[in-house]
PDB file of N, CA and C in Angstrom:
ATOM      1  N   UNK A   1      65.167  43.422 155.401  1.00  0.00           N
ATOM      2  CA  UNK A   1      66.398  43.743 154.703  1.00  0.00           C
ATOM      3  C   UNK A   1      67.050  44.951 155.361  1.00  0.00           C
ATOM      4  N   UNK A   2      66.110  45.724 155.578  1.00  0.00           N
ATOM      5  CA  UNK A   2      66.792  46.994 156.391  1.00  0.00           C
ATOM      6  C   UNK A   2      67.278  46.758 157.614  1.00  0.00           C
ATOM      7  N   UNK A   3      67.170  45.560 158.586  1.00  0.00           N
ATOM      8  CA  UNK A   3      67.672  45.119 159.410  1.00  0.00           C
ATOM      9  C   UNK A   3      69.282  44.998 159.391  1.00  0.00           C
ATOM     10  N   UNK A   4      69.191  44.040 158.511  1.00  0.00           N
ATOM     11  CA  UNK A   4      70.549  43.589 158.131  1.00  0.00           C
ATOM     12  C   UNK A   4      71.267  44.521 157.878  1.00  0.00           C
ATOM     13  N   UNK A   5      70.770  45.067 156.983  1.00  0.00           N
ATOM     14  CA  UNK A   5      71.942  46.698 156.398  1.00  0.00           C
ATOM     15  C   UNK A   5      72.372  47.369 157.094  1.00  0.00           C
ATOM     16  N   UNK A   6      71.849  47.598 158.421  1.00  0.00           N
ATOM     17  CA  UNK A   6      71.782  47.971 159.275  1.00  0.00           C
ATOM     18  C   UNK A   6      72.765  47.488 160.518  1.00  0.00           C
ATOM     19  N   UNK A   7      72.519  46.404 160.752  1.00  0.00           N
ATOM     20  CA  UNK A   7      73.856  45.047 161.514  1.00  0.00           C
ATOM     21  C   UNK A   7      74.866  45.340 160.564  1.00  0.00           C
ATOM     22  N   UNK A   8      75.023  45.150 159.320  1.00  0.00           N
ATOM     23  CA  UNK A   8      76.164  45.382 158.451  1.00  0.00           C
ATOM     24  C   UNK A   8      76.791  46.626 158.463  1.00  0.00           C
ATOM     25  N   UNK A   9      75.962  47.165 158.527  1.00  0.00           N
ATOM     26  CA  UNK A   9      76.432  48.631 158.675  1.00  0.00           C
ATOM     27  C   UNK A   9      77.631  49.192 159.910  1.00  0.00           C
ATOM     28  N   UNK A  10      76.967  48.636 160.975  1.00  0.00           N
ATOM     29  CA  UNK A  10      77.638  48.963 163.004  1.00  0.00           C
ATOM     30  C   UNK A  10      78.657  47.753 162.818  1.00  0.00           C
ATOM     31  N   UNK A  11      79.048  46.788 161.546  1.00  0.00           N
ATOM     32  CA  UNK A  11      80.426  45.987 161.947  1.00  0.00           C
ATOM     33  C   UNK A  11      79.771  44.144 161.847  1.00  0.00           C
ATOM     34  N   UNK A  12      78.912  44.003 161.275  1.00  0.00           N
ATOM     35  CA  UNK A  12      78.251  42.692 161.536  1.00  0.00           C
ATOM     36  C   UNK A  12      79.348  41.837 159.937  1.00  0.00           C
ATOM     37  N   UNK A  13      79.441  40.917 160.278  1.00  0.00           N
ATOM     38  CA  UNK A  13      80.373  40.061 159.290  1.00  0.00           C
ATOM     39  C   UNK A  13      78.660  39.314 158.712  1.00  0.00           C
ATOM     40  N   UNK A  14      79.088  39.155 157.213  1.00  0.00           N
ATOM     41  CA  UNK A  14      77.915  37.943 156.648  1.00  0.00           C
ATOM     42  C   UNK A  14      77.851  37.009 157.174  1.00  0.00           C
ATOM     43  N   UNK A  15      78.586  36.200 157.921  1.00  0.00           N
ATOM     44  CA  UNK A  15      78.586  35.212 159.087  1.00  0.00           C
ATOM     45  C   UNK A  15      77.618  34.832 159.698  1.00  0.00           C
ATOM     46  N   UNK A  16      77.638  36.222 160.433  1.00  0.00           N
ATOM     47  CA  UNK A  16      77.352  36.911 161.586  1.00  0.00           C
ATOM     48  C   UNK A  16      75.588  37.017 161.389  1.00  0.00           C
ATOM     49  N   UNK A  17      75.347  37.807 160.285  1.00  0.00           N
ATOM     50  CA  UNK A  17      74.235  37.419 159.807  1.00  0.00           C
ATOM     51  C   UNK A  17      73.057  36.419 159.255  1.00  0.00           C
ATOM     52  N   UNK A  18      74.033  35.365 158.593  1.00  0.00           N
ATOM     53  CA  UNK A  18      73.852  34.571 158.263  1.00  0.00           C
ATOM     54  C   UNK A  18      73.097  33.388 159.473  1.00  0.00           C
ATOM     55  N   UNK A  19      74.440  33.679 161.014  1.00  0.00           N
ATOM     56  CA  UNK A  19      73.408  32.581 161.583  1.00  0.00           C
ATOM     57  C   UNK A  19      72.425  33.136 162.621  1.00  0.00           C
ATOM     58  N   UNK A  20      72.540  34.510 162.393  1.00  0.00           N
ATOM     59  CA  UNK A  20      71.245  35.507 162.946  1.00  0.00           C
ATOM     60  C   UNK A  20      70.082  34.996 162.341  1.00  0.00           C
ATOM     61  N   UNK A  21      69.448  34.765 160.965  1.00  0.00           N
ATOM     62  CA  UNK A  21      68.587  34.531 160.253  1.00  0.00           C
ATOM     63  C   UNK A  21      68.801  32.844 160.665  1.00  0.00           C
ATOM     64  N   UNK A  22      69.446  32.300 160.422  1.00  0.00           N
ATOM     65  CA  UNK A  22      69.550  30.784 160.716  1.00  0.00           C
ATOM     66  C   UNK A  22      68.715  30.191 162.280  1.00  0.00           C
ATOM     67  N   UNK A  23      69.767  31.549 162.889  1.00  0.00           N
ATOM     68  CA  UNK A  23      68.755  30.948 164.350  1.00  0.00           C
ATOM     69  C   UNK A  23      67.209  31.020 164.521  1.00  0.00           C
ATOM     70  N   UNK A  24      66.356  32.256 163.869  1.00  0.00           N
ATOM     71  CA  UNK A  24      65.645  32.917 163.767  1.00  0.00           C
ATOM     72  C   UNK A  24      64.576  31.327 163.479  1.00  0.00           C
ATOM     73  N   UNK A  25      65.251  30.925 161.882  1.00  0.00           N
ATOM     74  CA  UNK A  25      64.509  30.569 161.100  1.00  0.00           C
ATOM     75  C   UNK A  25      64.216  29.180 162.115  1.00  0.00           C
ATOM     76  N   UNK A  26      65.430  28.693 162.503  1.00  0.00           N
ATOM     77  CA  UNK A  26      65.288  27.471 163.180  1.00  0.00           C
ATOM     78  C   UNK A  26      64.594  27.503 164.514  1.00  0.00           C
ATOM     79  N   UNK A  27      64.182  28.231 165.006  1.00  0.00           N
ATOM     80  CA  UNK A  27      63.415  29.114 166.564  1.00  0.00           C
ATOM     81  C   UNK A  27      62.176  28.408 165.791  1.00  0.00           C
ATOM     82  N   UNK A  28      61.711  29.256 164.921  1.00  0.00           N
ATOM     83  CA  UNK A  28      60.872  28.959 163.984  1.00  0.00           C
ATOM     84  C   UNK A  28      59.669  27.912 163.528  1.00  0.00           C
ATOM     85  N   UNK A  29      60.514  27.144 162.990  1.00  0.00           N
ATOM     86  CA  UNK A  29      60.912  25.561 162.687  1.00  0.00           C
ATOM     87  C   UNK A  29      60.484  24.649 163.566  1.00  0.00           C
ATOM     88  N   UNK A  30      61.160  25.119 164.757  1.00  0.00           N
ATOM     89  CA  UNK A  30      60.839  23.734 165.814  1.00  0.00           C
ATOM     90  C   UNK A  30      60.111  24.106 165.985  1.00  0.00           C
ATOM     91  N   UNK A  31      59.274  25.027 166.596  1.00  0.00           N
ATOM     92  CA  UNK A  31      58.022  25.610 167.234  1.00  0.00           C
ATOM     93  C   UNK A  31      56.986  24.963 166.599  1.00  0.00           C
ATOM     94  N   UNK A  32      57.199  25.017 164.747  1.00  0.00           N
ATOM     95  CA  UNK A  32      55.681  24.467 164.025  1.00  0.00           C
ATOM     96  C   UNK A  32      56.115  23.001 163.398  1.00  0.00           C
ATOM     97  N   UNK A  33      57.394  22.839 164.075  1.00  0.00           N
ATOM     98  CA  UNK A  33      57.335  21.337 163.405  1.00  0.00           C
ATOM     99  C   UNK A  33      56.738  20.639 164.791  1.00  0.00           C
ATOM    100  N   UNK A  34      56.857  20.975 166.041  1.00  0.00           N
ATOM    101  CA  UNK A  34      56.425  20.803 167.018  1.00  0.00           C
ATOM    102  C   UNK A  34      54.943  20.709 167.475  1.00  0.00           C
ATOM    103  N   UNK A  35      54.263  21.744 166.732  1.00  0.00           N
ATOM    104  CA  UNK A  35      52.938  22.093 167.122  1.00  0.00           C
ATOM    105  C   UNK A  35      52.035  21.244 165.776  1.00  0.00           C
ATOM    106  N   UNK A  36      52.788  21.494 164.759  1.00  0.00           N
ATOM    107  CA  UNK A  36      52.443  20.332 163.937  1.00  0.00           C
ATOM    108  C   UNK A  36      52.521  18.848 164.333  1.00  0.00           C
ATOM    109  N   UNK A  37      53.593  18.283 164.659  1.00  0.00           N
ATOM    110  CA  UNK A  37      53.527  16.758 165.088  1.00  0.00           C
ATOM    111  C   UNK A  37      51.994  16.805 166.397  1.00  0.00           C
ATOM    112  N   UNK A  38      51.947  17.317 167.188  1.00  0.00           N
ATOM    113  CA  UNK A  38      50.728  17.890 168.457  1.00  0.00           C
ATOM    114  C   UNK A  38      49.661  17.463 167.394  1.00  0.00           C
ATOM    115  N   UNK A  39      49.281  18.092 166.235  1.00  0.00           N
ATOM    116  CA  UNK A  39      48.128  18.315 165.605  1.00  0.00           C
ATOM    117  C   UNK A  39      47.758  17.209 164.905  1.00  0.00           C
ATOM    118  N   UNK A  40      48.736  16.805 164.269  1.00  0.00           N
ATOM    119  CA  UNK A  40      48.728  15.785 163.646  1.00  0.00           C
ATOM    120  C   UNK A  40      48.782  14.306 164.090  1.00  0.00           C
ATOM    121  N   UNK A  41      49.020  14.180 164.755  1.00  0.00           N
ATOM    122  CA  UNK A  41      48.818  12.927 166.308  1.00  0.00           C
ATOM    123  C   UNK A  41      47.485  12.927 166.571  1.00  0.00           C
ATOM    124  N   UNK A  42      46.955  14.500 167.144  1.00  0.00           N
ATOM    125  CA  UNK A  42      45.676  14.091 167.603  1.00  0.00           C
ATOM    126  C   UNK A  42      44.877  13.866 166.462  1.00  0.00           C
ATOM    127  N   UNK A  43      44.531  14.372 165.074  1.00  0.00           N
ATOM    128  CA  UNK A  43      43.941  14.181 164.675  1.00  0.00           C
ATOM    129  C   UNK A  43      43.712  13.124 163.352  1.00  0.00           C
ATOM    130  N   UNK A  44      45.178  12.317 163.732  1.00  0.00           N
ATOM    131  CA  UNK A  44      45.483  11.158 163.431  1.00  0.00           C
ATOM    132  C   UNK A  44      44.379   9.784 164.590  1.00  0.00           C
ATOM    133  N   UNK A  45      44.683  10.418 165.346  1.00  0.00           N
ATOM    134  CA  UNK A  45      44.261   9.487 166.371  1.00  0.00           C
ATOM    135  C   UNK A  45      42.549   9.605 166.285  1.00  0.00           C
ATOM    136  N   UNK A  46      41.929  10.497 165.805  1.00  0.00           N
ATOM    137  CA  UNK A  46      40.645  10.445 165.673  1.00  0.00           C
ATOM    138  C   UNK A  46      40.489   9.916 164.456  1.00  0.00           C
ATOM    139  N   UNK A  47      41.047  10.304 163.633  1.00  0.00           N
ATOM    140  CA  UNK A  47      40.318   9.513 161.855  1.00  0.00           C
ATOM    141  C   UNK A  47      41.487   8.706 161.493  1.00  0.00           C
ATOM    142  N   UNK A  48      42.200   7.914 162.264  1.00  0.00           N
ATOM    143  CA  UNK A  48      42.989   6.793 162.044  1.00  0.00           C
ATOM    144  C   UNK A  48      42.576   5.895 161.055  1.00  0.00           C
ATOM    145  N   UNK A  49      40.803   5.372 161.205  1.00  0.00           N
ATOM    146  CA  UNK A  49      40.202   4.648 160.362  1.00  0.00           C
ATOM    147  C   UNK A  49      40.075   4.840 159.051  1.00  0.00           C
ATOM    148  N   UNK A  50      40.212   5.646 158.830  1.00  0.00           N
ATOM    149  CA  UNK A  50      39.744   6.884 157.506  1.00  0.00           C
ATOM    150  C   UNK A  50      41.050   6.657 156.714  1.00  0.00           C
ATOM    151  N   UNK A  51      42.308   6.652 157.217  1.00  0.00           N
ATOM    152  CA  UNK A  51      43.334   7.139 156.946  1.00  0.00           C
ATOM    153  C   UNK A  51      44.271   5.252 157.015  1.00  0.00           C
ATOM    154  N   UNK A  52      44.291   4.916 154.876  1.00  0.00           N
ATOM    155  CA  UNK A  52      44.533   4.169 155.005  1.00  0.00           C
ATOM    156  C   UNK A  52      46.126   4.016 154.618  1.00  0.00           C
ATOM    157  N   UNK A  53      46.714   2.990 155.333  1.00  0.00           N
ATOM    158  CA  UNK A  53      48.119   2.961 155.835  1.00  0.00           C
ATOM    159  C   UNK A  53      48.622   3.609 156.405  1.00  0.00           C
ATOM    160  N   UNK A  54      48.171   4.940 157.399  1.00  0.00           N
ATOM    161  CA  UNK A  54      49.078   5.828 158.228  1.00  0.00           C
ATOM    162  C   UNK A  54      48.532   5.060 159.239  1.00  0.00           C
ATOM    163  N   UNK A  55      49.478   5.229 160.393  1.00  0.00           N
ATOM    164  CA  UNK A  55      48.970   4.938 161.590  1.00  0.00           C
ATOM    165  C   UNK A  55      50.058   5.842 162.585  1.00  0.00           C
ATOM    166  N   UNK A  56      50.003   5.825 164.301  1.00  0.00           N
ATOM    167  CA  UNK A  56      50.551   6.545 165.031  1.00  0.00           C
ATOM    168  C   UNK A  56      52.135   6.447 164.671  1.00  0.00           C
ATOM    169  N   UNK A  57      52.524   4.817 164.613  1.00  0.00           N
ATOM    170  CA  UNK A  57      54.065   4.960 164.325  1.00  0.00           C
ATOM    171  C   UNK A  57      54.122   4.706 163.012  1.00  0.00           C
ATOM    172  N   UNK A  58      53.937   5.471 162.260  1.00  0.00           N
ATOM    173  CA  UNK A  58      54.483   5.908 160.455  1.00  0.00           C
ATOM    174  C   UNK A  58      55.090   6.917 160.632  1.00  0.00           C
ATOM    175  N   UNK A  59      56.357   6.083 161.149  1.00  0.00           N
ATOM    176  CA  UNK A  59      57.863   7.382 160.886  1.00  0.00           C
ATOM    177  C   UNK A  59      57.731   7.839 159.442  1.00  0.00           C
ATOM    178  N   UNK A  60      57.712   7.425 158.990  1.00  0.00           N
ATOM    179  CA  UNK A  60      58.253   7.470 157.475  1.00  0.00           C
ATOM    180  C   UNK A  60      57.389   8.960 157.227  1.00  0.00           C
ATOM    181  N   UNK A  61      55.981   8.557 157.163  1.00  0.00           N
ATOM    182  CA  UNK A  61      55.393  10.041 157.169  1.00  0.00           C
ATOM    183  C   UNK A  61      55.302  11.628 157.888  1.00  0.00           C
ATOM    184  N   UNK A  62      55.926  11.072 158.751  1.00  0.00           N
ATOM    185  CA  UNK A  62      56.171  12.230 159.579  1.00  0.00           C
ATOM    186  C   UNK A  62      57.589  12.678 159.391  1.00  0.00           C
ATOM    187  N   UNK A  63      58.456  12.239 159.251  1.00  0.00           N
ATOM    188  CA  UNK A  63      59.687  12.146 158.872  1.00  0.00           C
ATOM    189  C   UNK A  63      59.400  13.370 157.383  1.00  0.00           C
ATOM    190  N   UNK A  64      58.877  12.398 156.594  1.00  0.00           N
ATOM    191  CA  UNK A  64      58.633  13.064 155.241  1.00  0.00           C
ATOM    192  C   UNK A  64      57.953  14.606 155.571  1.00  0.00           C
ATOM    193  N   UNK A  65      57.268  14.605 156.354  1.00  0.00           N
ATOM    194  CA  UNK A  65      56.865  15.895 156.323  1.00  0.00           C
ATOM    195  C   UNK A  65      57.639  16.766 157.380  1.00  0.00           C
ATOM    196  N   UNK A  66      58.351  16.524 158.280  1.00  0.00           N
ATOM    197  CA  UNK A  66      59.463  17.416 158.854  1.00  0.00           C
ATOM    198  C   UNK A  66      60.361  17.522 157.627  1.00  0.00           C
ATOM    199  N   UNK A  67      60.785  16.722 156.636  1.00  0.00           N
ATOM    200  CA  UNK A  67      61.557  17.237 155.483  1.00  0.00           C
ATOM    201  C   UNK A  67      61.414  18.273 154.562  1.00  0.00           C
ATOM    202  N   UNK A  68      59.510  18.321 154.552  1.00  0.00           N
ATOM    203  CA  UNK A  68      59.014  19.080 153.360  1.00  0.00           C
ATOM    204  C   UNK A  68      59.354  20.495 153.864  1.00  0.00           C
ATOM    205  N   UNK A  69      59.204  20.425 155.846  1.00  0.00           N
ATOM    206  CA  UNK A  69      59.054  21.778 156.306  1.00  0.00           C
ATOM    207  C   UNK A  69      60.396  22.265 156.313  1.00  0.00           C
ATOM    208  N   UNK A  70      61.473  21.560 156.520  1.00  0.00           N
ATOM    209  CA  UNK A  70      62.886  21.878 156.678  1.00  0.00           C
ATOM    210  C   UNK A  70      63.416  22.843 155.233  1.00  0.00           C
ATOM    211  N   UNK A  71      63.147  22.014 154.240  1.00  0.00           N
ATOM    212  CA  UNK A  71      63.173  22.408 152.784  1.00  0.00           C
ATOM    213  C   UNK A  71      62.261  23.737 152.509  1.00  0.00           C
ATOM    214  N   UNK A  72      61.427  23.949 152.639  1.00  0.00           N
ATOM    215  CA  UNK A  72      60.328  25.286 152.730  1.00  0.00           C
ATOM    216  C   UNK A  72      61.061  26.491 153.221  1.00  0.00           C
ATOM    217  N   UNK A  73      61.161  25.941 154.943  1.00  0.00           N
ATOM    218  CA  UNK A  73      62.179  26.799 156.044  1.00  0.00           C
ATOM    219  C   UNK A  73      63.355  27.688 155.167  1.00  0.00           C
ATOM    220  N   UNK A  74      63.872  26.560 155.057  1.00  0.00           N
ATOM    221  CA  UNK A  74      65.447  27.101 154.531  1.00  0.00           C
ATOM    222  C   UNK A  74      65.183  27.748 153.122  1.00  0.00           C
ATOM    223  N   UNK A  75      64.446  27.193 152.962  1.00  0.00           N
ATOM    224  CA  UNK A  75      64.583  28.034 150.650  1.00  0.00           C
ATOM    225  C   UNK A  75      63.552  29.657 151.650  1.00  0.00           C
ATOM    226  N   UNK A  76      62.717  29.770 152.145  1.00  0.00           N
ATOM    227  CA  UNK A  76      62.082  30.893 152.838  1.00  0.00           C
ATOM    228  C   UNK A  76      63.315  31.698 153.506  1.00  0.00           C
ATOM    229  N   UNK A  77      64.228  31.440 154.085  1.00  0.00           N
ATOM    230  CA  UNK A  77      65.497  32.304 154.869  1.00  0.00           C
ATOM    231  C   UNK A  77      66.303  32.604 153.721  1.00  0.00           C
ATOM    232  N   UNK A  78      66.624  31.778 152.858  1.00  0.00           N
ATOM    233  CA  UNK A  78      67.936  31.889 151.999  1.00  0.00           C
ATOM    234  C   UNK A  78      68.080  33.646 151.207  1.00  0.00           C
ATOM    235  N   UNK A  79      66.137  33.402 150.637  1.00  0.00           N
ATOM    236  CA  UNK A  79      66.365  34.274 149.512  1.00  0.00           C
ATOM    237  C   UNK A  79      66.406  35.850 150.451  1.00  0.00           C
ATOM    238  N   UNK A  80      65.497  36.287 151.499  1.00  0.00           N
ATOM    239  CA  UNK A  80      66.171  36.860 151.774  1.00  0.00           C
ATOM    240  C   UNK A  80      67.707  37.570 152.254  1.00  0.00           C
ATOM    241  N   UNK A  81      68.042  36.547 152.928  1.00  0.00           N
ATOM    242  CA  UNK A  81      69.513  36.897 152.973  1.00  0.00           C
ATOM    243  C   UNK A  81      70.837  36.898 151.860  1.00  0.00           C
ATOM    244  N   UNK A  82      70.057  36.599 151.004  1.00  0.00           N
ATOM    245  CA  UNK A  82      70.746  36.674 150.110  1.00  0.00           C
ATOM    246  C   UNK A  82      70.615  38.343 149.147  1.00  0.00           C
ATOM    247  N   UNK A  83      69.351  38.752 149.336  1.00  0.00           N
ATOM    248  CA  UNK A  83      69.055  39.841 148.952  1.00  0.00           C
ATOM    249  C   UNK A  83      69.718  40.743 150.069  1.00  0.00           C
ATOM    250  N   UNK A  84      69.844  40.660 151.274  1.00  0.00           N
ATOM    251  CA  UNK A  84      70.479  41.759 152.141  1.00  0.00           C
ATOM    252  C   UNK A  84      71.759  42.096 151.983  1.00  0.00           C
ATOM    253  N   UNK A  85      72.322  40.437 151.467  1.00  0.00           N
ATOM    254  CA  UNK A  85      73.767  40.810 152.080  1.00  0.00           C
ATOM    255  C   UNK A  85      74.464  40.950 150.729  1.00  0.00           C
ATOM    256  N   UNK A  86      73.211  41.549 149.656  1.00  0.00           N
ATOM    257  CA  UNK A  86      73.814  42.199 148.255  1.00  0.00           C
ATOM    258  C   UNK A  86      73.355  43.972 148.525  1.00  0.00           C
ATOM    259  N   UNK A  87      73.146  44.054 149.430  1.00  0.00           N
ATOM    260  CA  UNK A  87      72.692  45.575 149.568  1.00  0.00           C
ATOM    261  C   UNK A  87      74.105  46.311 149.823  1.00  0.00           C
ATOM    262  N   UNK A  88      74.506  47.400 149.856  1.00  0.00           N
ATOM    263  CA  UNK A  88      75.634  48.163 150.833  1.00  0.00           C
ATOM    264  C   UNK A  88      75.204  48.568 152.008  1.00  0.00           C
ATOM    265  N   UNK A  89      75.808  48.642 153.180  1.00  0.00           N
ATOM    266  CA  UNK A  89      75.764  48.911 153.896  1.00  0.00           C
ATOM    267  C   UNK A  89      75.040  50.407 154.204  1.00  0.00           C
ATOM    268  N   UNK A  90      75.823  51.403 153.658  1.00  0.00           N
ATOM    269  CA  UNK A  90      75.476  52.951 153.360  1.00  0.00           C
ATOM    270  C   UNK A  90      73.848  53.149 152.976  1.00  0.00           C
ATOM    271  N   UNK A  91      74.010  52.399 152.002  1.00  0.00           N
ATOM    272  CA  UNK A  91      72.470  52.359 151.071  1.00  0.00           C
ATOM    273  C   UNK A  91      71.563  51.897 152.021  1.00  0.00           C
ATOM    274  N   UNK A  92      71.437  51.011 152.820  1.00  0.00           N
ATOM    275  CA  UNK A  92      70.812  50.474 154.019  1.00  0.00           C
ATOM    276  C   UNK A  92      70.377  51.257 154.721  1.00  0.00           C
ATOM    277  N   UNK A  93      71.273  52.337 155.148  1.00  0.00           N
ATOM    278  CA  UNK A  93      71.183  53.297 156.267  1.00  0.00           C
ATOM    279  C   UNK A  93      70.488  54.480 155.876  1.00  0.00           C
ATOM    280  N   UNK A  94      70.862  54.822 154.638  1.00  0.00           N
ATOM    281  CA  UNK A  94      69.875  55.879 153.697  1.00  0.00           C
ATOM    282  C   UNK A  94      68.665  55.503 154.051  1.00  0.00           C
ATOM    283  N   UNK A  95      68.342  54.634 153.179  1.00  0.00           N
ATOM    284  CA  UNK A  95      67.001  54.467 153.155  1.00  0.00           C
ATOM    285  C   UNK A  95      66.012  54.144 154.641  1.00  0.00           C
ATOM    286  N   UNK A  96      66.477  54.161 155.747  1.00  0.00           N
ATOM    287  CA  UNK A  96      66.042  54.148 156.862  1.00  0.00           C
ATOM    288  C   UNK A  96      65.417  55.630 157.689  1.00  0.00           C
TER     289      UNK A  96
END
């Protein structure tokens, strides 16, 4: 939060901020929706048997769970920025 107050402070628009945290979050995102699909492949591919009705191409489940993470992602970014960009600017800088 003190970040932001801080960007807000030197001239940053809520915008501006907004897709600062956006990019951040989405950097993020792909990285473990990425390293997740990796994990989950391989160890799909070992207990495939085990695992009844998934198989390698069950979009549907993987799909579903890039959704769960997208939804997580974003409600995880929101509330902070929503708390920053109720701070003042001044007050930001104080407390630093």
């Amino acid at each position: 939060i003190r970040e932001i107050g801080v960007r807000m402070a030197l001239g940053a628009t809520p915008t501006a901020v907004v897709r600062l945290v956006g990019a951040e979050t989405g950097a993020l995102l792909t990285a473990g929706l990425a390293a997740g699909a990796v994990g989950a492949s391989w160890l799909l591919a070992g207990y495939q048997d085990q695992w009844f009705g998934v198989t390698l191409a069950d979009t549907w489940s993987f799909m579903t769970a890039a959704l769960v993470m997208l939804v997580a992602a974003v409600s995880a970014a929101v509330v902070p920025v929503r708390r920053a960009l109720g701070v003042a600017p001044a007050e930001a800088l104080r407390t630093t």
